[in-house]
N, C-alpha and C. Protein backbone atom coordinates (compact mmCIF):
# COMPACT_ATOMS: atom_id res chain seq x y z
N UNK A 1 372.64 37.35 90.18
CA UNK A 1 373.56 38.09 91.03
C UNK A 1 374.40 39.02 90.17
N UNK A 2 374.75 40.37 90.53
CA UNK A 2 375.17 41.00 90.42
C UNK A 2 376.76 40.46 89.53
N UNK A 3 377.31 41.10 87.99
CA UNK A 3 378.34 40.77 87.45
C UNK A 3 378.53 39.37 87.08
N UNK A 4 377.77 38.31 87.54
CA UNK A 4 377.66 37.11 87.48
C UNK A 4 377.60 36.79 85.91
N UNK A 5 379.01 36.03 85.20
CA UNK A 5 378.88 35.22 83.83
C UNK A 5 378.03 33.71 83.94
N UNK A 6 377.26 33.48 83.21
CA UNK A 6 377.10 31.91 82.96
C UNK A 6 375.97 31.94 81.84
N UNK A 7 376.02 30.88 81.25
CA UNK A 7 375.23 30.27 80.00
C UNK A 7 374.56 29.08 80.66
N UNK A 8 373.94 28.30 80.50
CA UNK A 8 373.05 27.35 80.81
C UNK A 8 371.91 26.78 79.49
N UNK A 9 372.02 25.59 79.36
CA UNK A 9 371.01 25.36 77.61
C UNK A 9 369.93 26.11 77.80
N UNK A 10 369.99 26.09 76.22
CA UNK A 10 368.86 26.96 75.82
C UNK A 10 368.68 28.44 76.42
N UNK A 11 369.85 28.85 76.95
CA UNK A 11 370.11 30.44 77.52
C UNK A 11 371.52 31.13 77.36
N UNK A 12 371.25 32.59 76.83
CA UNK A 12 372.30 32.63 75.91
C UNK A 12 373.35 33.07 77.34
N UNK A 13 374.71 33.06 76.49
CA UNK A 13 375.71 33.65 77.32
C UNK A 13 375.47 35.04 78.13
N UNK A 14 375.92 35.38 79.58
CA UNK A 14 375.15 36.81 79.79
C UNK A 14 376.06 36.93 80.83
N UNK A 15 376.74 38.62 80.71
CA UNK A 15 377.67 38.86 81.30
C UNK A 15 377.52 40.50 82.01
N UNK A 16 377.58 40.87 82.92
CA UNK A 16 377.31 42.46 83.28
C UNK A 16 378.65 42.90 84.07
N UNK A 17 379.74 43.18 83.37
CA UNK A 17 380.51 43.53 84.22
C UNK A 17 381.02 45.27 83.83
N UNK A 18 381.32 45.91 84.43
CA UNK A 18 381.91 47.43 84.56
C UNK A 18 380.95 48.14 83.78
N UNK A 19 379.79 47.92 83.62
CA UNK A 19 378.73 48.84 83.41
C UNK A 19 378.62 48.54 81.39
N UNK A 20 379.05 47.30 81.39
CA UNK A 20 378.91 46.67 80.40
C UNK A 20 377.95 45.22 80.41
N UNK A 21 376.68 45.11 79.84
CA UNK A 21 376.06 44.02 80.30
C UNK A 21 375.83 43.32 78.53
N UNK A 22 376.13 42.29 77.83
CA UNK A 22 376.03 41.28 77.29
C UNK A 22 375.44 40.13 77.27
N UNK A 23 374.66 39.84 76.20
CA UNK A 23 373.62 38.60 75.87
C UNK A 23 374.21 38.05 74.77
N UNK A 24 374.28 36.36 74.73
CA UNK A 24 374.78 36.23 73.20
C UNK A 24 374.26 34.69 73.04
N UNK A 25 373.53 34.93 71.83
CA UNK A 25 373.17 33.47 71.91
C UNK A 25 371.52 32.86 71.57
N UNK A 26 371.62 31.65 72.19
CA UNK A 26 370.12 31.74 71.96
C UNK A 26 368.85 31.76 73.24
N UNK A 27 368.12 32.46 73.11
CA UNK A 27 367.22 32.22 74.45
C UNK A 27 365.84 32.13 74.38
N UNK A 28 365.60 30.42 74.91
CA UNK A 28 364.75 30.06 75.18
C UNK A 28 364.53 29.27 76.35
N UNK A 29 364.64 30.18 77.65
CA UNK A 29 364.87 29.29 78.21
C UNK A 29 363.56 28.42 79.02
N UNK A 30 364.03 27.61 79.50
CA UNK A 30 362.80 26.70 79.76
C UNK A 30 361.50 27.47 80.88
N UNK A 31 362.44 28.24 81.87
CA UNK A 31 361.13 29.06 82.82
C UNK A 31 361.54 30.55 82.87
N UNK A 32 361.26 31.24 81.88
CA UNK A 32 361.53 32.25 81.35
C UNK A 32 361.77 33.55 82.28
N UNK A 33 360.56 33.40 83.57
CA UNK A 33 360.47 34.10 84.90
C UNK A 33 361.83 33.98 85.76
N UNK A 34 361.84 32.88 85.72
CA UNK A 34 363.58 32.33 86.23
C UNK A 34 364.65 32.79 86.53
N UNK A 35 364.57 32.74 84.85
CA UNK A 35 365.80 33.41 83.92
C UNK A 35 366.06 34.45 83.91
N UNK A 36 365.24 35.12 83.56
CA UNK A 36 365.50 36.63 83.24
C UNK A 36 364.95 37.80 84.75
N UNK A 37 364.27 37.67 85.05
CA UNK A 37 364.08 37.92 86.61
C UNK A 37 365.37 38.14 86.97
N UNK A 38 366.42 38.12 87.53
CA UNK A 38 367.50 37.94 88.05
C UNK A 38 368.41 39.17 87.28
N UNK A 39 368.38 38.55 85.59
CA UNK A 39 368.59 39.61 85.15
C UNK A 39 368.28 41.72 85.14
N UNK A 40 367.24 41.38 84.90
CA UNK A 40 366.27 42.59 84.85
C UNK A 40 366.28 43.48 86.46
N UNK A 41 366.70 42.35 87.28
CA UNK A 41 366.75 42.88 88.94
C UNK A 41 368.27 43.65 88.86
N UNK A 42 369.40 42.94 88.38
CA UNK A 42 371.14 43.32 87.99
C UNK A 42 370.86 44.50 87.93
N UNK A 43 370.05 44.67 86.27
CA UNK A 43 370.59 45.92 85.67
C UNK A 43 369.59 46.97 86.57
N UNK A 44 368.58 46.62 87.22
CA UNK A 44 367.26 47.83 87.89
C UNK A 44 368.28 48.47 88.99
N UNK A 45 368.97 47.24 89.37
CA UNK A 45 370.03 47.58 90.70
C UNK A 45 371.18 48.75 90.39
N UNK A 46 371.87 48.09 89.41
CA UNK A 46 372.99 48.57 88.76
C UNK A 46 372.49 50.41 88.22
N UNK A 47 371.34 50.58 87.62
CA UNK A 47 371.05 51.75 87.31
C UNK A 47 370.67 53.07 88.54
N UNK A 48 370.51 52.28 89.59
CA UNK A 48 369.56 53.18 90.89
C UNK A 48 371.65 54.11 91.06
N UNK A 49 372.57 53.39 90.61
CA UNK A 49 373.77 54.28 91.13
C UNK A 49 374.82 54.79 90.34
N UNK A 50 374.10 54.23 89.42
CA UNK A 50 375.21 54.61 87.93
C UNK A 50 373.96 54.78 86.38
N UNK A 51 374.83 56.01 85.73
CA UNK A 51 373.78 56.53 84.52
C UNK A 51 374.41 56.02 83.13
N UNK A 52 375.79 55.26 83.34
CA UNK A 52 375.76 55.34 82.15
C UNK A 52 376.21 53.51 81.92
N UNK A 53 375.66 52.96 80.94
CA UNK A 53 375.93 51.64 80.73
C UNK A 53 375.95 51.41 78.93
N UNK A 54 376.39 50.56 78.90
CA UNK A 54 376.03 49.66 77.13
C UNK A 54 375.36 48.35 77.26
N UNK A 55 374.86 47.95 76.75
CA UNK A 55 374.06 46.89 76.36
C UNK A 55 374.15 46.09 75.01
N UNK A 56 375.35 44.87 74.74
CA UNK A 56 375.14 44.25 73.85
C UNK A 56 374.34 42.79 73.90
N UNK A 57 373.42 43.06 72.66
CA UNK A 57 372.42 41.60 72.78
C UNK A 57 373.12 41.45 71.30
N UNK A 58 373.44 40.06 71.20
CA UNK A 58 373.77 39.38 70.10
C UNK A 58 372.89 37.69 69.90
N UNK A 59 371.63 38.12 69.71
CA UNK A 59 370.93 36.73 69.63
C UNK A 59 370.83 36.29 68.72
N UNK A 60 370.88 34.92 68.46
CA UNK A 60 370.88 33.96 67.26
C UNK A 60 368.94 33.88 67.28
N UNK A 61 368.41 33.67 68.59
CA UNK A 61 367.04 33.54 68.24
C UNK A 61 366.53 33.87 69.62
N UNK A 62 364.99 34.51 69.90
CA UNK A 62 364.68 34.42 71.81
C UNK A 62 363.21 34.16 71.33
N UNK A 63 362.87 33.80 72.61
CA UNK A 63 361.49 32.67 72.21
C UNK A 63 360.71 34.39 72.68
N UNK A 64 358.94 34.50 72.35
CA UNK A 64 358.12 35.12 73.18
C UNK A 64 358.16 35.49 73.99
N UNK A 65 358.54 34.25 75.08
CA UNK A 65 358.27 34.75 76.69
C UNK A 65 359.18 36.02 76.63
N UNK A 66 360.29 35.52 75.93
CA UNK A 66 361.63 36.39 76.36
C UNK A 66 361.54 37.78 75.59
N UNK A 67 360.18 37.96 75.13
CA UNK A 67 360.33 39.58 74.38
C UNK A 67 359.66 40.49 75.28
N UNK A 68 358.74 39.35 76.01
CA UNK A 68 358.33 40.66 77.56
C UNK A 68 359.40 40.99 78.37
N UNK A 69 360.67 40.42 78.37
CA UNK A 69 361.48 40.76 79.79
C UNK A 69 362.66 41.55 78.63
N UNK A 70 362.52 41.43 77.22
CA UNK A 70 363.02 42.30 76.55
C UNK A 70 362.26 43.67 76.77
N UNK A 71 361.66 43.55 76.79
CA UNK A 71 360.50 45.29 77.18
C UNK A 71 360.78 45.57 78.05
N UNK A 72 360.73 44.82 79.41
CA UNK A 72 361.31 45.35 80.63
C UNK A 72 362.58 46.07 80.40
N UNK A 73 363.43 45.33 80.30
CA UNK A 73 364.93 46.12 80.18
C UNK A 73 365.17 47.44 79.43
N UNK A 74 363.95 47.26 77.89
CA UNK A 74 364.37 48.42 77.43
C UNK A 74 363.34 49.60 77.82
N UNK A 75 362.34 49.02 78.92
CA UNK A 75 361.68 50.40 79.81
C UNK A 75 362.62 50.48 80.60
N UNK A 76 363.30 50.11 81.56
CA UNK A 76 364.42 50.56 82.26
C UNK A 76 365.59 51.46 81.67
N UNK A 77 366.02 51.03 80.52
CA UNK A 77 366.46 51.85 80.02
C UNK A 77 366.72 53.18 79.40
N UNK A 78 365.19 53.05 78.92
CA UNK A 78 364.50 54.21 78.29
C UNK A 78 364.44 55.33 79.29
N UNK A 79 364.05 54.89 80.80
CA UNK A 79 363.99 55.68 81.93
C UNK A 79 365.00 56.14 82.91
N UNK A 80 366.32 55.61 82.37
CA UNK A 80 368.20 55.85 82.74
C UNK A 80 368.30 56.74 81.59
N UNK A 81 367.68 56.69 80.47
CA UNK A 81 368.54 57.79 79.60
C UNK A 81 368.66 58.99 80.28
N UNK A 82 367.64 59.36 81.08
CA UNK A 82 367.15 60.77 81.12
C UNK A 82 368.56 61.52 82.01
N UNK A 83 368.94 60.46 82.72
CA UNK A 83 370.37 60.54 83.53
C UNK A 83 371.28 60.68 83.05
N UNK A 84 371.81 59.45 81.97
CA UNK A 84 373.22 59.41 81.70
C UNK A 84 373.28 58.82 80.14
N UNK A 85 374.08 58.19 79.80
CA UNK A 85 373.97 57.71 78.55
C UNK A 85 374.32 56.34 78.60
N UNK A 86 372.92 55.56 77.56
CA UNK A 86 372.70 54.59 77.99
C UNK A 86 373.07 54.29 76.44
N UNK A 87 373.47 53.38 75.81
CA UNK A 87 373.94 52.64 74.40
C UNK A 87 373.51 51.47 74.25
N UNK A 88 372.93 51.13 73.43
CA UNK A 88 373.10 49.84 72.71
C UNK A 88 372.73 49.39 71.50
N UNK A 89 373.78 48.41 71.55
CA UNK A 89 374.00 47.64 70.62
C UNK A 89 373.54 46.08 70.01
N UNK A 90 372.43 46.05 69.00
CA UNK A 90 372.30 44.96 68.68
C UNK A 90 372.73 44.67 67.42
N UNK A 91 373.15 43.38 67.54
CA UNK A 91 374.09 42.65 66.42
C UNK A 91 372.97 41.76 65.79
N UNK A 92 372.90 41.51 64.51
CA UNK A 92 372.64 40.12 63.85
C UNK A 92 373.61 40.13 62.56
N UNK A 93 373.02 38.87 62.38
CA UNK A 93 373.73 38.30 61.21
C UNK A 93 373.72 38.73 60.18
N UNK A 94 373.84 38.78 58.59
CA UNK A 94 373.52 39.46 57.14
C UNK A 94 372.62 38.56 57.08
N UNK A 95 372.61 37.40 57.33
CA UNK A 95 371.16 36.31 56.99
C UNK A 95 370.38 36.38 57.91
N UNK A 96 370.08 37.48 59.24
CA UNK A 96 368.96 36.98 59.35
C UNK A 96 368.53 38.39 59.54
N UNK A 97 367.29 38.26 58.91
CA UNK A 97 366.42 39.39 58.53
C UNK A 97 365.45 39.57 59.68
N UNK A 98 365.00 38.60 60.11
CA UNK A 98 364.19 38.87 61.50
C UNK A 98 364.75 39.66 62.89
N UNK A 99 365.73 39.09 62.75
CA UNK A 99 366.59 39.98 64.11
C UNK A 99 367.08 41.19 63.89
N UNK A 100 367.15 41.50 61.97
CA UNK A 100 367.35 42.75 62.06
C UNK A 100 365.81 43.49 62.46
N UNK A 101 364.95 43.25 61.84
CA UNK A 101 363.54 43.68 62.18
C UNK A 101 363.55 44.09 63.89
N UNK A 102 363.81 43.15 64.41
CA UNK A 102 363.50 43.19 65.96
C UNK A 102 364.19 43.69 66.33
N UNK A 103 365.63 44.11 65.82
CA UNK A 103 366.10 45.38 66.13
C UNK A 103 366.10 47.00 65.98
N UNK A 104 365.49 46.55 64.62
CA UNK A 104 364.26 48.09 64.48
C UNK A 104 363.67 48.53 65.19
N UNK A 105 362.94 47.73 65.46
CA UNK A 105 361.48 47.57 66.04
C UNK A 105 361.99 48.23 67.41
N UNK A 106 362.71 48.04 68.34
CA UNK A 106 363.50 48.12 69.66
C UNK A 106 364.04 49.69 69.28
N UNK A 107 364.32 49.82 68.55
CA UNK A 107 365.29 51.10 68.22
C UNK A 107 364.02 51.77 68.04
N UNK A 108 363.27 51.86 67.07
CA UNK A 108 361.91 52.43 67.01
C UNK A 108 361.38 53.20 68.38
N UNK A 109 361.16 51.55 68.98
CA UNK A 109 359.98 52.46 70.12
C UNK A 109 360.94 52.63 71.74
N UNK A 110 361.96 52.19 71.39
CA UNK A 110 363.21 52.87 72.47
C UNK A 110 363.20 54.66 72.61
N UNK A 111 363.43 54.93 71.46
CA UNK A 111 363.94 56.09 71.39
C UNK A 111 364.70 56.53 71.58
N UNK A 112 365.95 55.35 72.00
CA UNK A 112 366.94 55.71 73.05
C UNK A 112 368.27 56.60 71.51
N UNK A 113 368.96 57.64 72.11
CA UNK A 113 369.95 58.48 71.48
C UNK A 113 370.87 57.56 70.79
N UNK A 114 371.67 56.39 71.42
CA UNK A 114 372.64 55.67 71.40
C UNK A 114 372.41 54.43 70.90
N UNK A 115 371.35 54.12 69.78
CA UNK A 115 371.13 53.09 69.30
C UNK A 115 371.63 51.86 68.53
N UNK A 116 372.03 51.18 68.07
CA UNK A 116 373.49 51.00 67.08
C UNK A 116 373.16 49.16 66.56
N UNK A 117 372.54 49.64 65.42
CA UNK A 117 372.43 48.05 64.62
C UNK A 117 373.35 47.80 63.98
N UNK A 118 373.93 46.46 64.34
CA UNK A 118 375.41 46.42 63.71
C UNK A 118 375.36 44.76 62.73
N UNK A 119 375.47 44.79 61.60
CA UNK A 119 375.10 43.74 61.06
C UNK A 119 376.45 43.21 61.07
N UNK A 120 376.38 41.64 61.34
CA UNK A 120 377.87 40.69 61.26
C UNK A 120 377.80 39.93 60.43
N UNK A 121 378.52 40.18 59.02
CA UNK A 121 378.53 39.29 57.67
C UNK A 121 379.02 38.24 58.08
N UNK A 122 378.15 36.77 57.34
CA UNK A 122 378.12 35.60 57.71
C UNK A 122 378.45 35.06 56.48
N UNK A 123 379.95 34.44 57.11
CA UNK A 123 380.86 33.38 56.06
C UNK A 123 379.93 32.36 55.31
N UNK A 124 380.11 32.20 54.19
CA UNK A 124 379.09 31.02 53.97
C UNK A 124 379.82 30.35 52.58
C-alpha cells in the first residue's frame, strides 16, 4: 500500500513517503513475489502522476529472486526519467565490495542522469 513503512524478517526496512522511497537492510525474503509485488505496484502507481522521485537502497545483502524485482524498478525508472528527474542513491559499506559492484552494475545499465554511489565508512 501506498506510503506504507514496515520491515518484516528477512525484509529490509521500506518506506515511500513524499516522493521519497527507501530500502534498508537485508532482503531475502521468504516469497519474494509477495514482497516486492506490492512494492513495484507503489512506485508504477506513484510515477503514472508525479516525475520526480529519489530512491535510496541501502542493502546489507538481497538474495536473486530479489535482483529481478530490482530490474523491474529500475525499468520503471529508467522510463520516468524521460519526464522528470528521477535520483538515486545507493549506499554500501567500505567493506563491502560486492554491493559496490552491484551498484555499478545498476548505474551502468540504468543510465539514469542522477546516479549517486555513496560509500559509508565502516567503524571497525
Amino acid at each position: 500500500m501506498y506510503f506504507e513503512k514496515h520491515s518484516v524478517k528477512d525484509t529490509p526496512d521500506y518506506s515511500f513517503v513524499q516522493g521519497m522511497m527507501t530500502m534498508e537492510g537485508k532482503v531475502f525474503p521468504e516469497n519474494a513475489i509477495q514482497y516486492w509485488t506490492p512494492i513495484v505496484n507503489d512506485l508504477e502507481a506513484y510515477l503514472l502522476y508525479h516525475h520526480d522521485v529519489v530512491v535510496n537502497f541501502r542493502f546489507d545483502y538481497y538474495s536473486s529472486a530479489s535482483m529481478l524485482f530490482l530490474d523491474m524498478i529500475f525499468r520503471l525508472l529508467n522510463t520516468a526519467s524521460s519526464k522528470g528527474r528521477i535520483e538515486v542513491n545507493w549506499y554500501y559499506k567500505s567493506d563491502d565490495e560486492d554491493m559496490m559492484i552491484y551498484g555499478e552494475d545498476y548505474k551502468e545499465s540504468s543510465k539514469l542522469k542522477h546516479f549517486n554511489l555513496i560509500k559509508i565508512k565502516v567503524e571497525k
